[in-house]
PDB file of N, CA and C in Angstrom:
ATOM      1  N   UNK A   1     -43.541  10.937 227.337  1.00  0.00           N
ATOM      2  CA  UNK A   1     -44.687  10.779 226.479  1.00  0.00           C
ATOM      3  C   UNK A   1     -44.368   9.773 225.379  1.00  0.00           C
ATOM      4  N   UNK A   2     -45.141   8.825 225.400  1.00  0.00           N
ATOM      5  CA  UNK A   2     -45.294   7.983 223.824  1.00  0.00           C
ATOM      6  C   UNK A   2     -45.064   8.950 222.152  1.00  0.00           C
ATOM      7  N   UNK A   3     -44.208   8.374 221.625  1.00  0.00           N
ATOM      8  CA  UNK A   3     -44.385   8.488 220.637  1.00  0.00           C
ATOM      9  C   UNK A   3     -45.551   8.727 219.835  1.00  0.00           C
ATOM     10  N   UNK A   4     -46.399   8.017 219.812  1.00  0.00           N
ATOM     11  CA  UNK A   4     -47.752   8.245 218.923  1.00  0.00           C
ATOM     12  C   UNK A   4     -48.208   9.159 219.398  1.00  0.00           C
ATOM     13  N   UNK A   5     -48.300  10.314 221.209  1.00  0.00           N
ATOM     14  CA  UNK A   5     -48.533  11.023 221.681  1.00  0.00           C
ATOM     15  C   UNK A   5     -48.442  12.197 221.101  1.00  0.00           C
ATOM     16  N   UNK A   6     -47.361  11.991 220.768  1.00  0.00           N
ATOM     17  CA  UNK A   6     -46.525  13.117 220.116  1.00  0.00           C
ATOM     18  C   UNK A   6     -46.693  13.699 218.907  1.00  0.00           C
ATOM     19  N   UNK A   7     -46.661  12.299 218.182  1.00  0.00           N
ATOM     20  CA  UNK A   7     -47.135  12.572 216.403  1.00  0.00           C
ATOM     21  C   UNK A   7     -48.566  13.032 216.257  1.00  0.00           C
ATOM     22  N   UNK A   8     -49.519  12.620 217.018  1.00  0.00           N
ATOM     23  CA  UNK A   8     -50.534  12.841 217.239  1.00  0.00           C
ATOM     24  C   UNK A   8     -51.083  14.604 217.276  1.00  0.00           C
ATOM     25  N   UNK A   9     -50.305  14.833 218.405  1.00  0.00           N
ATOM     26  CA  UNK A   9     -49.870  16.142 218.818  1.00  0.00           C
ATOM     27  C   UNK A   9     -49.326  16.992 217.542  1.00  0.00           C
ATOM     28  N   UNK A  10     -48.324  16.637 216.761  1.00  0.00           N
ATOM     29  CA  UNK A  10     -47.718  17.891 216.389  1.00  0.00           C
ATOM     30  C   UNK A  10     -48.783  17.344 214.725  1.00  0.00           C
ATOM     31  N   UNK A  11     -49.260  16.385 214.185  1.00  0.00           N
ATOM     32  CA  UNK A  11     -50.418  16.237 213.034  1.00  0.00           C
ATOM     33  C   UNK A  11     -51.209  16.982 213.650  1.00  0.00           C
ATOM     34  N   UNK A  12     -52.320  17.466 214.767  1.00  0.00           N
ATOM     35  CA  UNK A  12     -52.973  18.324 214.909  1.00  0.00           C
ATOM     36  C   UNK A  12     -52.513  19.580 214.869  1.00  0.00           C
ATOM     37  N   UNK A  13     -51.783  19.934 215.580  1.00  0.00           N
ATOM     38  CA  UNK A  13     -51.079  21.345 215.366  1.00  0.00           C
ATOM     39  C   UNK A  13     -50.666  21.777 213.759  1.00  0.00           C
ATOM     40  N   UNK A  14     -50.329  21.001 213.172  1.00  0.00           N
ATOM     41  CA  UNK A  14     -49.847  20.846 211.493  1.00  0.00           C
ATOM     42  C   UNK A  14     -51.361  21.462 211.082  1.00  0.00           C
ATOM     43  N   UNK A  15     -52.426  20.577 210.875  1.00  0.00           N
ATOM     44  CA  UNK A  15     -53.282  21.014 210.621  1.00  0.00           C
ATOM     45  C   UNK A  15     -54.603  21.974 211.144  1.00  0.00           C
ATOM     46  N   UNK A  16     -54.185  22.422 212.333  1.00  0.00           N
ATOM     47  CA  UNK A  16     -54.761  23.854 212.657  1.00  0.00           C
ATOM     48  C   UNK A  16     -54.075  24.718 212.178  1.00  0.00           C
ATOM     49  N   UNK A  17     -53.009  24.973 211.726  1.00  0.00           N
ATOM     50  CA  UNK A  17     -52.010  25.716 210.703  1.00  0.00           C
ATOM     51  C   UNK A  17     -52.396  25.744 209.708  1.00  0.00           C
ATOM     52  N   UNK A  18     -52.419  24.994 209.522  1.00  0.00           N
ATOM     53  CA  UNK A  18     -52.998  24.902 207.583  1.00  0.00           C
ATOM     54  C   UNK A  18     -54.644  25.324 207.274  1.00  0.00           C
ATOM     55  N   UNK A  19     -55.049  25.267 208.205  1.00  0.00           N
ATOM     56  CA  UNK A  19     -56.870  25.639 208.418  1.00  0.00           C
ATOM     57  C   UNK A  19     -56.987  27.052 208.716  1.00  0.00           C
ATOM     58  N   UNK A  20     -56.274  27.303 209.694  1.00  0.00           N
ATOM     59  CA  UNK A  20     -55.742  28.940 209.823  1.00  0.00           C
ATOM     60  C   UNK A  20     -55.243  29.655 208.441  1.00  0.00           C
ATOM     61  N   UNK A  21     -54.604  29.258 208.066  1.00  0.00           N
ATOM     62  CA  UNK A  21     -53.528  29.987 206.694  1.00  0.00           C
ATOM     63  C   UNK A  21     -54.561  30.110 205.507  1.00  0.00           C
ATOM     64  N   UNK A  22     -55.336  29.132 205.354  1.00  0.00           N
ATOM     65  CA  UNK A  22     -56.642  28.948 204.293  1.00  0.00           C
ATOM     66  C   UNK A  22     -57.541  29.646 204.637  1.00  0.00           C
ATOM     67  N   UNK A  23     -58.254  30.107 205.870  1.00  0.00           N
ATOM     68  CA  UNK A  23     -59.741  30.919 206.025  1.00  0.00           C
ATOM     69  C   UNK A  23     -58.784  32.131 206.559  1.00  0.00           C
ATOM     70  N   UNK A  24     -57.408  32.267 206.484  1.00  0.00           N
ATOM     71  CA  UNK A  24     -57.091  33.695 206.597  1.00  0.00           C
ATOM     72  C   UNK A  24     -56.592  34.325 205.189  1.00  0.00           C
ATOM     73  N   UNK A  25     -56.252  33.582 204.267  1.00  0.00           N
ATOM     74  CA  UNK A  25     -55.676  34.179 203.124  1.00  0.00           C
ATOM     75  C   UNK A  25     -56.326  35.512 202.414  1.00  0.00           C
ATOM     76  N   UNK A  26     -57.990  35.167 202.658  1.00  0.00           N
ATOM     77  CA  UNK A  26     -58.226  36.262 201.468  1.00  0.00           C
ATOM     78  C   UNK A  26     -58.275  37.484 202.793  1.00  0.00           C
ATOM     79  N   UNK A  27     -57.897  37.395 203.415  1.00  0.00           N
ATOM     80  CA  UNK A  27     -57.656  38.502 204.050  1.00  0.00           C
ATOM     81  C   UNK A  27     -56.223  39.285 203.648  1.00  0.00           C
ATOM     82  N   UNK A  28     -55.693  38.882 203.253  1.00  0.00           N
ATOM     83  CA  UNK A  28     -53.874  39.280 202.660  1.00  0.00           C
ATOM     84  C   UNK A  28     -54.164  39.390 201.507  1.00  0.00           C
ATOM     85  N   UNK A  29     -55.050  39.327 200.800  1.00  0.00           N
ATOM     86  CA  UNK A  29     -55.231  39.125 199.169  1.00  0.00           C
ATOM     87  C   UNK A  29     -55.536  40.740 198.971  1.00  0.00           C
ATOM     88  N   UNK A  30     -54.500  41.594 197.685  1.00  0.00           N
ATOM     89  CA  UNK A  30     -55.365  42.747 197.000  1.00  0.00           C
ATOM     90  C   UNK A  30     -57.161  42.765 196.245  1.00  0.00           C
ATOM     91  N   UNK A  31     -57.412  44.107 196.810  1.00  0.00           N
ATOM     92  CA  UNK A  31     -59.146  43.728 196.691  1.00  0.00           C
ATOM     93  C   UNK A  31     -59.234  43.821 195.067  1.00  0.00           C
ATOM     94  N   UNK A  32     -60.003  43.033 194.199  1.00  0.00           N
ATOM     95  CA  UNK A  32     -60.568  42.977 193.363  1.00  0.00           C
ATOM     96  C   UNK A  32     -60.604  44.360 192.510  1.00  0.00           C
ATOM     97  N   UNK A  33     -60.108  44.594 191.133  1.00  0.00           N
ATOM     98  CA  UNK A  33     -60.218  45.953 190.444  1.00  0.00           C
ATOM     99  C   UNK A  33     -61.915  46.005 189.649  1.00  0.00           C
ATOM    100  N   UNK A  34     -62.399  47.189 190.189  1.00  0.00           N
ATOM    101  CA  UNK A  34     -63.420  46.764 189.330  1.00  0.00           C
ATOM    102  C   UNK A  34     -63.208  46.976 187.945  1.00  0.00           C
ATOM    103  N   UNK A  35     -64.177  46.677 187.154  1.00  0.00           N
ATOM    104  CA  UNK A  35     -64.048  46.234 185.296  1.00  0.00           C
ATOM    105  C   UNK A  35     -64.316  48.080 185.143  1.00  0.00           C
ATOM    106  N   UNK A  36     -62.825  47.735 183.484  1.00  0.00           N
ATOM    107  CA  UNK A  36     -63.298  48.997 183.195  1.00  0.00           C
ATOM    108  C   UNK A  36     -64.144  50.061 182.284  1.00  0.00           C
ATOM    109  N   UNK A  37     -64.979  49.530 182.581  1.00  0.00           N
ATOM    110  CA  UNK A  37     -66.469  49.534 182.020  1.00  0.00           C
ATOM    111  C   UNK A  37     -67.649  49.390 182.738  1.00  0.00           C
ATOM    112  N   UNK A  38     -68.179  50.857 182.969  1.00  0.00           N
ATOM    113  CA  UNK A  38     -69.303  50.446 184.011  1.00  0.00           C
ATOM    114  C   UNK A  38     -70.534  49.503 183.769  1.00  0.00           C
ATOM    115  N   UNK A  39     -70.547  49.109 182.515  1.00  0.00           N
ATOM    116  CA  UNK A  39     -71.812  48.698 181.995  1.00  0.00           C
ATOM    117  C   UNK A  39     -72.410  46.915 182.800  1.00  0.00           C
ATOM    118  N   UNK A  40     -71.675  46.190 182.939  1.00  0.00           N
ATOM    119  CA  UNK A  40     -71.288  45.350 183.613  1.00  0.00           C
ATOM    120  C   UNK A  40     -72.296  45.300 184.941  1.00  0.00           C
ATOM    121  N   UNK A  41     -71.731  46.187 185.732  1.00  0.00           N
ATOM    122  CA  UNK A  41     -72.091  46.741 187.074  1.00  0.00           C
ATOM    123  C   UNK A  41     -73.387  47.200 187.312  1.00  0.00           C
ATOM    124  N   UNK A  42     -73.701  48.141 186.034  1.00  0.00           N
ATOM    125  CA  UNK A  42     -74.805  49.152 185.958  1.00  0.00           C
ATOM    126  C   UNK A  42     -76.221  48.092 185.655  1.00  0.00           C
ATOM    127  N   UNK A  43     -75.467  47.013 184.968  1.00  0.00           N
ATOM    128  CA  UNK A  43     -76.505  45.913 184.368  1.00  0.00           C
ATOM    129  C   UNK A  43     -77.174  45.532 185.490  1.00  0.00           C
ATOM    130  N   UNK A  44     -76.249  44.469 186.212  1.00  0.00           N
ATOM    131  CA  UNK A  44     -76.427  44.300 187.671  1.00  0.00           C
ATOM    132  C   UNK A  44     -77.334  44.735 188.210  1.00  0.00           C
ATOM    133  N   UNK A  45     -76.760  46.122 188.644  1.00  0.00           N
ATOM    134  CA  UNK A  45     -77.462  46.803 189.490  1.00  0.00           C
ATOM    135  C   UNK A  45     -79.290  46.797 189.312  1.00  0.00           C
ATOM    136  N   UNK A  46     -79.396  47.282 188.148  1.00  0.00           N
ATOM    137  CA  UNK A  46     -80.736  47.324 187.482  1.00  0.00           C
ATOM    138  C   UNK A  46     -81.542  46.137 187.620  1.00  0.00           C
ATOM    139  N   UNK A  47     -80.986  45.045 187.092  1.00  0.00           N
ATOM    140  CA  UNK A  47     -81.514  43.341 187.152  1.00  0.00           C
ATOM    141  C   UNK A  47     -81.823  43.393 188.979  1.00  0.00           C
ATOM    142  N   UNK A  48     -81.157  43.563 190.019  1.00  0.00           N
ATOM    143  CA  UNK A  48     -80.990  43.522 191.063  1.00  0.00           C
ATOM    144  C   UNK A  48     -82.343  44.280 191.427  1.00  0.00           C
ATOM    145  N   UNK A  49     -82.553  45.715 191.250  1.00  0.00           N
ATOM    146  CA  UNK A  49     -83.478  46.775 191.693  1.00  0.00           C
ATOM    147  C   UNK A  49     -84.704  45.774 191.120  1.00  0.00           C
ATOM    148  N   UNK A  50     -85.138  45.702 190.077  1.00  0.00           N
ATOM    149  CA  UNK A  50     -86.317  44.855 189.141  1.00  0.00           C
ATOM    150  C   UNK A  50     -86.702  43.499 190.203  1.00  0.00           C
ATOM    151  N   UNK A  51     -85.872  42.906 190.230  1.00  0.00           N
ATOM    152  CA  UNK A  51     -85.899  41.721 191.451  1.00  0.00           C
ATOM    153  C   UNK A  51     -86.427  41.721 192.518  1.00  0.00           C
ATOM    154  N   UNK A  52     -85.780  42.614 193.317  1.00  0.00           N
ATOM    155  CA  UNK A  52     -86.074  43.562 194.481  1.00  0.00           C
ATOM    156  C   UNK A  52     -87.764  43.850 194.456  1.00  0.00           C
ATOM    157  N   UNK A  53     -87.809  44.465 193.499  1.00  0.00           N
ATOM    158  CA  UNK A  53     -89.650  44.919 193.664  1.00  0.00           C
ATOM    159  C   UNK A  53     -90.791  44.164 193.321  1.00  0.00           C
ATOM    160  N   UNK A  54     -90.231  43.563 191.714  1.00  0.00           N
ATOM    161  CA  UNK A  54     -91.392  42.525 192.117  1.00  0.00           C
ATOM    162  C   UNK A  54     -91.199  41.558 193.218  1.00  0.00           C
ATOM    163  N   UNK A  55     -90.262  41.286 194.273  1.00  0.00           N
ATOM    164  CA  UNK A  55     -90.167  40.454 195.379  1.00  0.00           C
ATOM    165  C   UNK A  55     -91.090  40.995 196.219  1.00  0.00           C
ATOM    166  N   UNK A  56     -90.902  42.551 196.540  1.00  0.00           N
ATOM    167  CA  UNK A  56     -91.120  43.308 196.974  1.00  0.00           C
ATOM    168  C   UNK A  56     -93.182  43.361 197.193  1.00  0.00           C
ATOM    169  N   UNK A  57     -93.318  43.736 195.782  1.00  0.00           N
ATOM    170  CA  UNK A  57     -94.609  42.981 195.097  1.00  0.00           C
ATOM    171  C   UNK A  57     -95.433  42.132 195.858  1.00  0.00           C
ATOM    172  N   UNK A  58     -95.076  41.481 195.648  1.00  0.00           N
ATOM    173  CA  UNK A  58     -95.398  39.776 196.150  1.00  0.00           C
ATOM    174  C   UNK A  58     -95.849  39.739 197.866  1.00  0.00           C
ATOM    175  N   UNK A  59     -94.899  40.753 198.046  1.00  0.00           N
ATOM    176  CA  UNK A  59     -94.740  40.419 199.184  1.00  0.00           C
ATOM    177  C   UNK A  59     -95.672  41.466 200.165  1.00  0.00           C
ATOM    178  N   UNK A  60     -95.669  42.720 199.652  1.00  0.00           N
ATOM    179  CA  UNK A  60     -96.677  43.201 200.077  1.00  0.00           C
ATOM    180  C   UNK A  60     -98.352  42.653 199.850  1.00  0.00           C
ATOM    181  N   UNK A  61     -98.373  42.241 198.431  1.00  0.00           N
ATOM    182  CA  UNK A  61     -99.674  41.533 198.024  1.00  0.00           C
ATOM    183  C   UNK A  61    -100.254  40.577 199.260  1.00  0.00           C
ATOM    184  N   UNK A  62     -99.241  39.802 200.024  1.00  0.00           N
ATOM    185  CA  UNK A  62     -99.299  38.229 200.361  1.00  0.00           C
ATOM    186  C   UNK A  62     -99.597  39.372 202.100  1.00  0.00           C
ATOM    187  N   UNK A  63     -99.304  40.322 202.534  1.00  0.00           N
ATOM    188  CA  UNK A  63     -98.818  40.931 203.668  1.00  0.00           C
ATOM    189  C   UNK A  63    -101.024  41.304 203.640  1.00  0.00           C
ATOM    190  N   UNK A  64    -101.542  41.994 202.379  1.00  0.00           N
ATOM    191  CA  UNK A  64    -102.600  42.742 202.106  1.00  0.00           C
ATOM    192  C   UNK A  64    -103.343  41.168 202.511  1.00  0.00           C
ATOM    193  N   UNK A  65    -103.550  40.209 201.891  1.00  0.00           N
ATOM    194  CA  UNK A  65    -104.007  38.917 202.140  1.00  0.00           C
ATOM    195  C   UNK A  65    -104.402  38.625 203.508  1.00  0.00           C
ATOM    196  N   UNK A  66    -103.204  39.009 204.509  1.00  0.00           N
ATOM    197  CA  UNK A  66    -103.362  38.399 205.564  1.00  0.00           C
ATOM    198  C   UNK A  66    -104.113  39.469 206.441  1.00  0.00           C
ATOM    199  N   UNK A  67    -104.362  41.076 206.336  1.00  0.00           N
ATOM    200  CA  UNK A  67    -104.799  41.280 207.052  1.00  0.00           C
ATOM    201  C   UNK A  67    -103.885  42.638 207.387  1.00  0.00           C
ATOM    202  N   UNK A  68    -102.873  42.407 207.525  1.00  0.00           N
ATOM    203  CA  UNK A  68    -101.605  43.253 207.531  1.00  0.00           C
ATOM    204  C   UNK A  68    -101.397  44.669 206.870  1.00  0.00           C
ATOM    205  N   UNK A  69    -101.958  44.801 205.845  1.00  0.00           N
ATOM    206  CA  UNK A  69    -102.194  46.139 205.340  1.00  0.00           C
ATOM    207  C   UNK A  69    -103.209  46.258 204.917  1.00  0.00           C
ATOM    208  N   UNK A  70    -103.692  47.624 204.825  1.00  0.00           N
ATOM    209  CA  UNK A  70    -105.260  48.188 204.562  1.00  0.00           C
ATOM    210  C   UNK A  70    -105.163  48.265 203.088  1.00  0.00           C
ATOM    211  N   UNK A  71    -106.216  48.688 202.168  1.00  0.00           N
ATOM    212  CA  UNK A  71    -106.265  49.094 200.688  1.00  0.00           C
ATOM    213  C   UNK A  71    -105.598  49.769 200.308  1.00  0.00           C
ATOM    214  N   UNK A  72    -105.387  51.045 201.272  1.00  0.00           N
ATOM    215  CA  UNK A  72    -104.761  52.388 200.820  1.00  0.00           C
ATOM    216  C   UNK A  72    -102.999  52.328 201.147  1.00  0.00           C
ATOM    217  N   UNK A  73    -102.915  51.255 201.802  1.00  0.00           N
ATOM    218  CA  UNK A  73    -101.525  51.231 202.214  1.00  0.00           C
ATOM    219  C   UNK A  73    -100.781  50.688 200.982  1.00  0.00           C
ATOM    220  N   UNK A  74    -101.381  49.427 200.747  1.00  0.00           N
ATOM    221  CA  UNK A  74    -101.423  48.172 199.573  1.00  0.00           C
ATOM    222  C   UNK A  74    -101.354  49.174 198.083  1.00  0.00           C
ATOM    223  N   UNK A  75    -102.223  50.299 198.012  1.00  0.00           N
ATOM    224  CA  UNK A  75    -102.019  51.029 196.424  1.00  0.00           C
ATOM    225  C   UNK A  75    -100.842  51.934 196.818  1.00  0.00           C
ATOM    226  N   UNK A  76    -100.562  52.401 197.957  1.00  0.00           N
ATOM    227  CA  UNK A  76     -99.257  53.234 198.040  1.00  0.00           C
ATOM    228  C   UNK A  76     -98.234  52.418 197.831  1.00  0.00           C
ATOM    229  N   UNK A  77     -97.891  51.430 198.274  1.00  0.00           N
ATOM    230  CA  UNK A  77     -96.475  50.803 198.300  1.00  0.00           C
ATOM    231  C   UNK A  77     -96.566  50.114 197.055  1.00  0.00           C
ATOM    232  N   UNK A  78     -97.539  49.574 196.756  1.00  0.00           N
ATOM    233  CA  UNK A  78     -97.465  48.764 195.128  1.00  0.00           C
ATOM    234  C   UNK A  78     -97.006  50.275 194.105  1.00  0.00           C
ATOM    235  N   UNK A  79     -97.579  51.138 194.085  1.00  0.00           N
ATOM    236  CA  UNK A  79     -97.157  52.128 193.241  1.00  0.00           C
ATOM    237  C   UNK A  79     -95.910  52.125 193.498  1.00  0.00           C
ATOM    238  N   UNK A  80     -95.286  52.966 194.572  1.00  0.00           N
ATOM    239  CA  UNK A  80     -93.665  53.119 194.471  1.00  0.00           C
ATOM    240  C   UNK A  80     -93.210  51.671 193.904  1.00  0.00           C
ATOM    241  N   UNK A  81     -93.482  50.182 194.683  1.00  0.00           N
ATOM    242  CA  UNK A  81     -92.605  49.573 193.519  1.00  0.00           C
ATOM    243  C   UNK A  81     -92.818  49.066 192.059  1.00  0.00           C
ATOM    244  N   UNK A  82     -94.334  49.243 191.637  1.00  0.00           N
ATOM    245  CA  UNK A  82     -94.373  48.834 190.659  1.00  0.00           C
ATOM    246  C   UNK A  82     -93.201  50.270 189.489  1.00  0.00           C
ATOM    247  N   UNK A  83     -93.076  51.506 190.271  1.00  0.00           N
ATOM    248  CA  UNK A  83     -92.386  52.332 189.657  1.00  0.00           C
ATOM    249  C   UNK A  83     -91.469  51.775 189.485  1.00  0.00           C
ATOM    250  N   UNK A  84     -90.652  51.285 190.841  1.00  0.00           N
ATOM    251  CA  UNK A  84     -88.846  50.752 190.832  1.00  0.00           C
ATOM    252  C   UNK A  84     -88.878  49.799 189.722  1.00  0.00           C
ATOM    253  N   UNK A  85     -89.575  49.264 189.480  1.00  0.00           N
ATOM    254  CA  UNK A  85     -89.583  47.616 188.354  1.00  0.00           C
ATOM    255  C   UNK A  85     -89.493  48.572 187.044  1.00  0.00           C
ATOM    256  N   UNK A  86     -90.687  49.533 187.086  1.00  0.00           N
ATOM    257  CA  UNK A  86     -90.638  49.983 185.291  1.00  0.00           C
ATOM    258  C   UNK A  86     -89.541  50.770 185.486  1.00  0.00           C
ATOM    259  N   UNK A  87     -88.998  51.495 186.232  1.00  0.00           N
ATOM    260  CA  UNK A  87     -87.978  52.204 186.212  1.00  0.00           C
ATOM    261  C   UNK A  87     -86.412  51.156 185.501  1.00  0.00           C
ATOM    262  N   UNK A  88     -86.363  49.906 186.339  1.00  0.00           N
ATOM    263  CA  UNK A  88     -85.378  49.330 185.974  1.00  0.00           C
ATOM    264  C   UNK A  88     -85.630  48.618 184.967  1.00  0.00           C
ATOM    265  N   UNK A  89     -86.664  48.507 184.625  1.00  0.00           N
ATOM    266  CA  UNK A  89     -87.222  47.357 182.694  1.00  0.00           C
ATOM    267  C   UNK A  89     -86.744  48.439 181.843  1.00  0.00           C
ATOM    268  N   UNK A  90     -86.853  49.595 181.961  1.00  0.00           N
ATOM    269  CA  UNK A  90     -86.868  50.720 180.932  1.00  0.00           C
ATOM    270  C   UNK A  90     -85.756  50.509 180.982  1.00  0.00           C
ATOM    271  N   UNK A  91     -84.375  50.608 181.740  1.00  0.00           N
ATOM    272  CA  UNK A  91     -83.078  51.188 181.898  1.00  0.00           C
ATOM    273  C   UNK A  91     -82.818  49.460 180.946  1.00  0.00           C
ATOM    274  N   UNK A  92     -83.073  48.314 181.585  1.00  0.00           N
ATOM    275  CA  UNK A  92     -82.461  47.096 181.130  1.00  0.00           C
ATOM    276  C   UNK A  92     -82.815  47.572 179.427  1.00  0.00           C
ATOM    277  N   UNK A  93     -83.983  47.811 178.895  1.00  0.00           N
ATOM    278  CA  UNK A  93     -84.248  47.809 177.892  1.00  0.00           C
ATOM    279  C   UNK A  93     -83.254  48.860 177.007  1.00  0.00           C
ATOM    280  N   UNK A  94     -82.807  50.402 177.590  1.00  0.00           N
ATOM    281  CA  UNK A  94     -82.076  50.907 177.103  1.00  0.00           C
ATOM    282  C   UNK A  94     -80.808  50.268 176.454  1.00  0.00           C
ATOM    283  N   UNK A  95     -80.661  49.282 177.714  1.00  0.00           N
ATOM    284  CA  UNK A  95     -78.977  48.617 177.314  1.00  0.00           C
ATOM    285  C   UNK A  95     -78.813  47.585 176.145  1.00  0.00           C
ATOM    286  N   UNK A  96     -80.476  46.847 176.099  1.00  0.00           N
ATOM    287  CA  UNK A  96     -80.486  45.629 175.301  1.00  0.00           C
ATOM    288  C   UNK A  96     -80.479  46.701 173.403  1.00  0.00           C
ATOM    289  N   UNK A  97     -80.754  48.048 173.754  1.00  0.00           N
ATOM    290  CA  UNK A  97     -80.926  48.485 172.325  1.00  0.00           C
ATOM    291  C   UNK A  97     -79.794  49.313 171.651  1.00  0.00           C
ATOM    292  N   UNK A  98     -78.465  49.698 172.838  1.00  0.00           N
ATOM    293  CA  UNK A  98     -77.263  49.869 172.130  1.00  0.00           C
ATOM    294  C   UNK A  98     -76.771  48.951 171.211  1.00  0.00           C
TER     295      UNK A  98
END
């Protein structure tokens, strides 16, 4: 085999090694501690739920539009999430007043 065959050869192999070792690392990595302080998390979470429903919202609204849900379906599911939203505004609001 040629020389350049070769180099060719073992530069690819070099760098399927190195491509391997990089999208495998965080697999060998200790997992993340969470903070010690739930508040952080709890924030999150809440901002997340609020998000969620008015998406949620929207989306049933746009679903009622097309045909897709009846009146009575459209005031049931808007209630439960317009709850989840005030449920999580109230909680965000608790935190903004410590």
């Amino acid at each position: 085999m040629p020389p350049v065959t070769i180099a060719v050869f073992t530069l690819g192999a070099v760098l399927v090694i190195a491509v391997a070792l990089f999208v495998s690392a965080p697999l060998f990595q200790p997992p993340a501690a969470a903070p010690a302080d739930g508040e952080p998390d709890e924030r999150a979470r809440w901002e997340r739920q609020k998000r969620q429903a008015l998406e949620a919202i929207k989306e049933i609204e746009l679903d009622h539009r097309m045909g897709k849900l009846s009146d009575e379906d459209l005031a049931a599911m808007r209630g439960r999430f317009e709850a989840q939203a005030l449920e999580a505004m109230a909680a965000l609001e608790r935190e903004e007043s410590r």
